[in-house]
N, C-alpha and C. Protein backbone atom coordinates (compact mmCIF):
# COMPACT_ATOMS: atom_id res chain seq x y z
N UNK A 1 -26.81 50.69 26.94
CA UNK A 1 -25.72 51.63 27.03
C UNK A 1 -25.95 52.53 28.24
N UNK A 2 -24.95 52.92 28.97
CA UNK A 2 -25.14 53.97 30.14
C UNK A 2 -24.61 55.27 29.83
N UNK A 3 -24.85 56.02 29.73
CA UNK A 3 -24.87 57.51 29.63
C UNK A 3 -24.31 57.88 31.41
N UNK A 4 -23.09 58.43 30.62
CA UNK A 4 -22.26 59.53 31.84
C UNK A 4 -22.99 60.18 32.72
N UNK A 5 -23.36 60.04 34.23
CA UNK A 5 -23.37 61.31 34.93
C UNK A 5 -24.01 62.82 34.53
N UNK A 6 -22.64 62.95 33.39
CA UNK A 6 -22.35 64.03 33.02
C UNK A 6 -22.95 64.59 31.99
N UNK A 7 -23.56 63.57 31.30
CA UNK A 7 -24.06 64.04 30.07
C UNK A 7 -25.45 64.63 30.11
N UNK A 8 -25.65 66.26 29.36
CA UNK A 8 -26.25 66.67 29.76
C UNK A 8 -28.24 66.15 29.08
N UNK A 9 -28.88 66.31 29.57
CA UNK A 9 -30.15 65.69 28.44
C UNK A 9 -30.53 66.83 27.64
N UNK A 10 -29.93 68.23 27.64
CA UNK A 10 -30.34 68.97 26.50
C UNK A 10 -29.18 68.73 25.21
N UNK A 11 -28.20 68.15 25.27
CA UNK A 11 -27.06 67.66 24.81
C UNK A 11 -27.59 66.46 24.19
N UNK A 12 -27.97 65.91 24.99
CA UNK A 12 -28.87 64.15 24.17
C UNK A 12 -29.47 64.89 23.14
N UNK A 13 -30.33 65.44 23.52
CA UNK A 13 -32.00 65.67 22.73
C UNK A 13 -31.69 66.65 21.02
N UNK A 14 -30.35 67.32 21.59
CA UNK A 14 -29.59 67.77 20.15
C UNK A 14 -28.99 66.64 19.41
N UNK A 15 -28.24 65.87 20.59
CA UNK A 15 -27.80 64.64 19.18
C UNK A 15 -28.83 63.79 18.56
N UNK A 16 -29.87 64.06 19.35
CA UNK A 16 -31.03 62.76 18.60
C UNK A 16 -31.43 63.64 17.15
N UNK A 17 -31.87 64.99 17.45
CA UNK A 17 -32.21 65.96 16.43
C UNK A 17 -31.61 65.69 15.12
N UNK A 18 -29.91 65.67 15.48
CA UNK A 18 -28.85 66.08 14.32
C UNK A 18 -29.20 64.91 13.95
N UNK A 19 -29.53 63.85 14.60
CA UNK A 19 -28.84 62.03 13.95
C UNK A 19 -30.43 62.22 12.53
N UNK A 20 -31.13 63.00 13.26
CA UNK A 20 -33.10 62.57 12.35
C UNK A 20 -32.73 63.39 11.11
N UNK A 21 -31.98 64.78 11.52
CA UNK A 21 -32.16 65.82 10.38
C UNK A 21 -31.44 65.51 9.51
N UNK A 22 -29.84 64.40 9.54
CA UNK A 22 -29.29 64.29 8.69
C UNK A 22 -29.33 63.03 8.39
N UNK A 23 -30.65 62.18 8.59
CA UNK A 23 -31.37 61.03 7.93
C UNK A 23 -29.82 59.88 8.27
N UNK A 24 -29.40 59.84 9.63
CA UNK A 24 -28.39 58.59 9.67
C UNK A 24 -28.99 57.63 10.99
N UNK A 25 -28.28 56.71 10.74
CA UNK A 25 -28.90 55.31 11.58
C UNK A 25 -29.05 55.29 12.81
N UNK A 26 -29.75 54.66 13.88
CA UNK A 26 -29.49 54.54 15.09
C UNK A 26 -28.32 54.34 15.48
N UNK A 27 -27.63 53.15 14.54
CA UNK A 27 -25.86 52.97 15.33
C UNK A 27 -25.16 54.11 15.13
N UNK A 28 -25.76 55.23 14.27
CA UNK A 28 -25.03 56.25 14.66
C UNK A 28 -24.96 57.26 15.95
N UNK A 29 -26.44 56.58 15.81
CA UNK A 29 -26.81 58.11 17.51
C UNK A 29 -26.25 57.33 18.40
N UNK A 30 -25.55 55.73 18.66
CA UNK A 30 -25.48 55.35 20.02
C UNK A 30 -23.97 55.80 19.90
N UNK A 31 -23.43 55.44 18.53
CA UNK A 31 -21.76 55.52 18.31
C UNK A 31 -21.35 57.25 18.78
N UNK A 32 -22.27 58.18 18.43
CA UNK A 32 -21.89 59.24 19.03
C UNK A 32 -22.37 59.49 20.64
N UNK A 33 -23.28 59.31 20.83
CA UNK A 33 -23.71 59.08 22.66
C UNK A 33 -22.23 58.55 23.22
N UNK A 34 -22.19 57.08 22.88
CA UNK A 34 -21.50 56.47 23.73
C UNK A 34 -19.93 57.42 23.70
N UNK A 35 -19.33 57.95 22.34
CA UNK A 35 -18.26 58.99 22.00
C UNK A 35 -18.05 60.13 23.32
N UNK A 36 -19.20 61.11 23.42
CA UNK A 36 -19.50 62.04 24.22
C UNK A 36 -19.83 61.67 25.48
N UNK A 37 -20.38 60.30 25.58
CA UNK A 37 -20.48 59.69 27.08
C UNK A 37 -18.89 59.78 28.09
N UNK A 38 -18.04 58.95 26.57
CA UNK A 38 -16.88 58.81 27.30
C UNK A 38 -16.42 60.07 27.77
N UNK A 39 -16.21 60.92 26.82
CA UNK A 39 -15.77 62.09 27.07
C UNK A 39 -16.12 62.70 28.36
N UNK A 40 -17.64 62.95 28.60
CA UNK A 40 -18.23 63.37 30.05
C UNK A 40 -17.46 62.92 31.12
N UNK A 41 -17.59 61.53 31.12
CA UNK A 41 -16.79 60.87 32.11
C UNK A 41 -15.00 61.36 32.33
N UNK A 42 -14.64 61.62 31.10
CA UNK A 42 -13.34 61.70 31.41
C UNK A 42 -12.97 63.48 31.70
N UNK A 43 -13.60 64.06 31.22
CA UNK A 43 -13.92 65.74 31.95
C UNK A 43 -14.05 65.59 33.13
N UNK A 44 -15.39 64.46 33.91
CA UNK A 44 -16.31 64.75 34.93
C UNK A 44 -16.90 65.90 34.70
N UNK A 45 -17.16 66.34 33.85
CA UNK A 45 -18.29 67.39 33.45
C UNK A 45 -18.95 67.46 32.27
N UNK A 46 -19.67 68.33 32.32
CA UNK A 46 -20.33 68.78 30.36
C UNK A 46 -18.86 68.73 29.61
N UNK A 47 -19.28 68.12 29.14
CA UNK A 47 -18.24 69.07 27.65
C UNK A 47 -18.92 69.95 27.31
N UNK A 48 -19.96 70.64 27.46
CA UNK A 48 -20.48 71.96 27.24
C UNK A 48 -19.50 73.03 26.80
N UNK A 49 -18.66 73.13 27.79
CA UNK A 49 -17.61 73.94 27.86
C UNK A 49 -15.87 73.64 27.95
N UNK A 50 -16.13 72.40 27.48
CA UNK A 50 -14.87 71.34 27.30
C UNK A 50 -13.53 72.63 26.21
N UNK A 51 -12.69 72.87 26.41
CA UNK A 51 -11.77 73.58 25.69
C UNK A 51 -11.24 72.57 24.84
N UNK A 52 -10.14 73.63 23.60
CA UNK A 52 -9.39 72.96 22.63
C UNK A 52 -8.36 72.03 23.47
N UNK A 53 -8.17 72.12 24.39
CA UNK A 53 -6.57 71.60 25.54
C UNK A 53 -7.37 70.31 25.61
N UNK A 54 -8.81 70.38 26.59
CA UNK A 54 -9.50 69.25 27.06
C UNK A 54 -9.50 68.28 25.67
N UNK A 55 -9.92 68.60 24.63
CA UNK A 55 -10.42 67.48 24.27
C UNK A 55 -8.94 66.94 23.50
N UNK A 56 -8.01 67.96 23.28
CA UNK A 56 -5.99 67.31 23.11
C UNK A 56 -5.80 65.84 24.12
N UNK A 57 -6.47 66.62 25.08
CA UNK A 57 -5.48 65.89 26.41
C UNK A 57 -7.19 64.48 26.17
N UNK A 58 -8.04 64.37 25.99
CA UNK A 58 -9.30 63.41 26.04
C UNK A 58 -8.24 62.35 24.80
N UNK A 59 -7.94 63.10 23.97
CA UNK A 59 -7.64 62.38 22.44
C UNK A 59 -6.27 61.78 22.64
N UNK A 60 -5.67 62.05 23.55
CA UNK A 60 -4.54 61.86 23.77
C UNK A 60 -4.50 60.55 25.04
N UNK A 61 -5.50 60.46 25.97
CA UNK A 61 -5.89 59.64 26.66
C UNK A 61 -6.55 58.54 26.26
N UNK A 62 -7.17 58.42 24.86
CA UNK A 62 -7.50 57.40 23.99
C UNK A 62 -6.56 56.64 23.72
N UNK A 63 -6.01 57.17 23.19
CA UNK A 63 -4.54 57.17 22.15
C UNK A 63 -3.41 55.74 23.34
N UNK A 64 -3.77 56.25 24.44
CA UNK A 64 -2.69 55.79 25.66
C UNK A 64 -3.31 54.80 26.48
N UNK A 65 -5.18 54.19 26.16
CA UNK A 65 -5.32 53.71 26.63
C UNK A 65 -5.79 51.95 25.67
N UNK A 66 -4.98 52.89 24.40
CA UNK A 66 -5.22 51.54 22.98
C UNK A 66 -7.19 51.77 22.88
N UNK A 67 -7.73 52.85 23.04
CA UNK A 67 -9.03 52.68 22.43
C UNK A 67 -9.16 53.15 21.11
N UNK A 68 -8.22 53.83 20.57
CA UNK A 68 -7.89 54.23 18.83
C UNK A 68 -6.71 53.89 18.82
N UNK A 69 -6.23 53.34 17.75
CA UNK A 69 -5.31 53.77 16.82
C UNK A 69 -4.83 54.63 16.44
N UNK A 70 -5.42 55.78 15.83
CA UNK A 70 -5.25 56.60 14.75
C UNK A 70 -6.44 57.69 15.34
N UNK A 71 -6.20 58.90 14.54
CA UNK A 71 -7.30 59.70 14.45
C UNK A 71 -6.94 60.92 13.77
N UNK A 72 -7.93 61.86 13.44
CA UNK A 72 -7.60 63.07 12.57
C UNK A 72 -7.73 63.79 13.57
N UNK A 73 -6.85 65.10 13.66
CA UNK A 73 -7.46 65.71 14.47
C UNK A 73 -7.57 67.40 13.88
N UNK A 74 -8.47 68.22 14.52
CA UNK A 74 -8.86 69.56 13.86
C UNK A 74 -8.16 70.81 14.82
N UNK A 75 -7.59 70.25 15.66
CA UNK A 75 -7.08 70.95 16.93
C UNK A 75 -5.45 70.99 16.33
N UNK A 76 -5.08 72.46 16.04
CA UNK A 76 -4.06 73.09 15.96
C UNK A 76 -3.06 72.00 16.73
């Protein structure tokens, strides 16, 4: 798997954390990497500081490029 540019490695080293502390699988840490990879790429930056708009308009660019179907979303 290639990791974005963008993605930051103190950003990795938290998702590896969360994936150990809440006892879930490797295909989970890559399924979220590769998630936030895309994302980086499609910011061209951290999502560090990615806004509620950015990740509308990220979810919405999924949506338009047939990589989901469907999705829930938590954004007003």
């Amino acid at each position: 798997m290639n990791l974005s540019t963008y993605f930051p490695p103190k950003l990795l080293k938290r998702f590896e954390d969360d994936v150990t502390l809440r006892k879930l699988g490797s295909d989970s840490l890559v399924a979220y990497v590769r998630g936030i990879s895309k994302l980086c790429d499609y910011l061209q930056h951290s999502p560090v500081n990615a806004t509620a708009e950015d990740l509308r308009l990220f979810q919405l660019h999924l949506v338009n490029i047939r990589c989901v179907s469907s999705f829930r979303s938590t954004l007003p």
